[in-house]
Protein backbone atom coordinates (compact mmCIF):
# COMPACT_ATOMS: atom_id res chain seq x y z
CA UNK A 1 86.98 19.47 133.21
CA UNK A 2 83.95 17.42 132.65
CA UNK A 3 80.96 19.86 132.56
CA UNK A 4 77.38 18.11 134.00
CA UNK A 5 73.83 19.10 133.03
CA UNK A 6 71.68 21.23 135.71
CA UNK A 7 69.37 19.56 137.64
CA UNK A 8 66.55 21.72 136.45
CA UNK A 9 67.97 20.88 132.96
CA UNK A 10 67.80 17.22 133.24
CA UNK A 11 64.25 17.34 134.85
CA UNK A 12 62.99 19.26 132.08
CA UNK A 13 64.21 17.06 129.33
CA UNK A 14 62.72 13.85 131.36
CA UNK A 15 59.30 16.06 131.07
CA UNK A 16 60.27 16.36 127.34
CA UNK A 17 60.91 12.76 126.97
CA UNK A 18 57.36 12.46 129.03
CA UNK A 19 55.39 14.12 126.42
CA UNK A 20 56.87 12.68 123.18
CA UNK A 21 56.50 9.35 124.41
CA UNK A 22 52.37 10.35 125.72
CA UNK A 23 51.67 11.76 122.34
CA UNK A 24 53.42 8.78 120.67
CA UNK A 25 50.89 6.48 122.71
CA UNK A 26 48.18 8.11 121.79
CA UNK A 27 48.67 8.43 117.92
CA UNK A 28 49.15 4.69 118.29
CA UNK A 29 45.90 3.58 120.15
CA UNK A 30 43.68 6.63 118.12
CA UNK A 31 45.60 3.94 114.71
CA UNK A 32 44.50 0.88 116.32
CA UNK A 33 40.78 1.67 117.68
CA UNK A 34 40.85 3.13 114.22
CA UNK A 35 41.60 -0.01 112.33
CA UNK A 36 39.58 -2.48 115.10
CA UNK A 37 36.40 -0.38 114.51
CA UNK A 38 36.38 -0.47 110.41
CA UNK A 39 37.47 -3.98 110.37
CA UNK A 40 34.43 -4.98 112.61
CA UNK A 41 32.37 -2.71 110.20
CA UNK A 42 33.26 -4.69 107.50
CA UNK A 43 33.11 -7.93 109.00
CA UNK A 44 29.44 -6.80 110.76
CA UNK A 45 27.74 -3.99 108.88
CA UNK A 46 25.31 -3.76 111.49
CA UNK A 47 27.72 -3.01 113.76
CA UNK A 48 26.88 -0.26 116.22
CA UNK A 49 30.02 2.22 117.53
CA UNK A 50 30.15 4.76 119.71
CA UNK A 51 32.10 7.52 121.47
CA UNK A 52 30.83 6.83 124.67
C-alpha cells in the first residue's frame, strides 16, 4: 500500500519551499548591494548613497 501526501499537505510545503527560497533571495541581494555600495565607496569617496 503506497500511502500519498494530502493535498493540503503538499500545498503547504510548496508555501514552505516559497519562503525559504524568498528569504534566501533576499539575504543574497541585501550581500551584494552591500558589497557594490562599499566597493564604490572606496573606489569614489565622494560617493553619495541612499535609501531612497
Amino acid at each position: 500500500m503506497r500511502l500519498q501526501k494530502k493535498p493540503s499537505s503538499l500545498h503547504s510545503e510548496q508555501r514552505s519551499h516559497s519562503d525559504d527560497v524568498r528569504v534566501l533571495y533576499q539575504k543574497v541581494v541585501g550581500q551584494l548591494i552591500k558589497m557594490a555600495t562599499e566597493k564604490g565607496c572606496a573606489a569614489n569617496p565622494n560617493l553619495k548613497v541612499s535609501s531612497e
